[in-house]
C-alpha atoms as a PDB file:
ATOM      1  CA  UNK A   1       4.428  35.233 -37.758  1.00  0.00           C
ATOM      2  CA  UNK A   2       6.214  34.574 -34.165  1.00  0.00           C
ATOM      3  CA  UNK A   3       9.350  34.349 -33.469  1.00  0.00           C
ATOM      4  CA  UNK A   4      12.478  34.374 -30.981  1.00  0.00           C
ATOM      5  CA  UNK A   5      16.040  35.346 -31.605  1.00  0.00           C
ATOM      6  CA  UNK A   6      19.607  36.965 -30.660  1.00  0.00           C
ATOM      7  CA  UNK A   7      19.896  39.304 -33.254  1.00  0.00           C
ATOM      8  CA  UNK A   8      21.837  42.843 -32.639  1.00  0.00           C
ATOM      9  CA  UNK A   9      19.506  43.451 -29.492  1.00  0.00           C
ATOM     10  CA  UNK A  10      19.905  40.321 -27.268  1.00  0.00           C
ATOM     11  CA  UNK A  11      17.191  38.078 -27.203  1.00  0.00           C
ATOM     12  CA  UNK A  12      13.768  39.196 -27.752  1.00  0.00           C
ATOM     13  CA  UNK A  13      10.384  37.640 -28.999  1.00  0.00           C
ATOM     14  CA  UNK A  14       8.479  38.951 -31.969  1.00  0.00           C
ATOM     15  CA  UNK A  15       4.771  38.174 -31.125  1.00  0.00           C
ATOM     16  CA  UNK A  16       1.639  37.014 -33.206  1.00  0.00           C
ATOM     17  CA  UNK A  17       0.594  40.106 -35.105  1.00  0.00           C
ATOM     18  CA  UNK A  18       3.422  42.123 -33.977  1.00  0.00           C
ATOM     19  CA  UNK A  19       6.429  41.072 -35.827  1.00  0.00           C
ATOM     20  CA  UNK A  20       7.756  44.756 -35.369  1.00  0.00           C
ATOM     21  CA  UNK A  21       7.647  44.190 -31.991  1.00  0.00           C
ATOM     22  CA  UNK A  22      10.677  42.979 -29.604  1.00  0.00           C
ATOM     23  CA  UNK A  23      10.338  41.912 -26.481  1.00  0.00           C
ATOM     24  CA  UNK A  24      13.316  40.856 -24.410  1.00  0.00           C
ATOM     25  CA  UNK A  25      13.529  37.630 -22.973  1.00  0.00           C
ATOM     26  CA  UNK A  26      16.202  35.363 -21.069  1.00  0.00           C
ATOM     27  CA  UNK A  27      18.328  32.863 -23.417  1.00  0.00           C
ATOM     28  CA  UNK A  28      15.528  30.363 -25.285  1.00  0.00           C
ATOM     29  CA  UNK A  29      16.283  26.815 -25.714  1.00  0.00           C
ATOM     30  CA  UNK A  30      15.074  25.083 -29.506  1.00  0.00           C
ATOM     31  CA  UNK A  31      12.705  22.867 -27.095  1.00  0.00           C
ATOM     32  CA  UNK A  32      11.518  25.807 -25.186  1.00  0.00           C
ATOM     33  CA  UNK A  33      10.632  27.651 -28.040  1.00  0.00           C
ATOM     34  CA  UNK A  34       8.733  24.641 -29.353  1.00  0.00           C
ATOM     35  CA  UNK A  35       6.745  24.880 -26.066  1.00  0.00           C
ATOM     36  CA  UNK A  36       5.834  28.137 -26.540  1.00  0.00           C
ATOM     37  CA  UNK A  37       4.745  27.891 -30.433  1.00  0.00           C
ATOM     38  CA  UNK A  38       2.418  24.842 -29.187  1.00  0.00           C
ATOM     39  CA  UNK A  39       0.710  27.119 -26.636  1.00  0.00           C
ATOM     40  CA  UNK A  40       0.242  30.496 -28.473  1.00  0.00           C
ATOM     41  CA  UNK A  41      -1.066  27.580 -31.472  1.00  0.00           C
ATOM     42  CA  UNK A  42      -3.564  26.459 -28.842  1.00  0.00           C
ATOM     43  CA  UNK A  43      -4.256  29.749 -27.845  1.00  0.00           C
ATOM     44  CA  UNK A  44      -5.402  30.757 -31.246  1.00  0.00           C
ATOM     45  CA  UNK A  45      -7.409  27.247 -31.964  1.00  0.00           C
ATOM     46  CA  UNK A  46      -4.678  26.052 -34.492  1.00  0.00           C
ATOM     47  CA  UNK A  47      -3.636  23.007 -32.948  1.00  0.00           C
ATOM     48  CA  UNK A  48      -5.568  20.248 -30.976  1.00  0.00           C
ATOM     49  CA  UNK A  49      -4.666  18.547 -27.989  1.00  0.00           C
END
């Protein structure tokens, strides 16, 4: 699972593997979330090109 969102804590990302985890980060746009989701997907050979 990954994951961003504003619930109780601000914004924060929940990592691949981690989804306990919360890391804060600024306000996330839909398409900038997108953006990241393509590149961790890269990352981890899931998606081509």
């Amino acid at each position: 699972m990954f994951g961003a969102n504003n619930m109780r804590i601000g914004w924060h990302l929940h990592p691949f593997g981690e989804e306990e985890k919360h890391v804060p980060i600024e306000p996330l746009e839909i398409e900038d979330f997108l953006k990241m989701l393509e590149e961790e997907l890269k990352k981890r050979k899931k998606l081509t090109a």
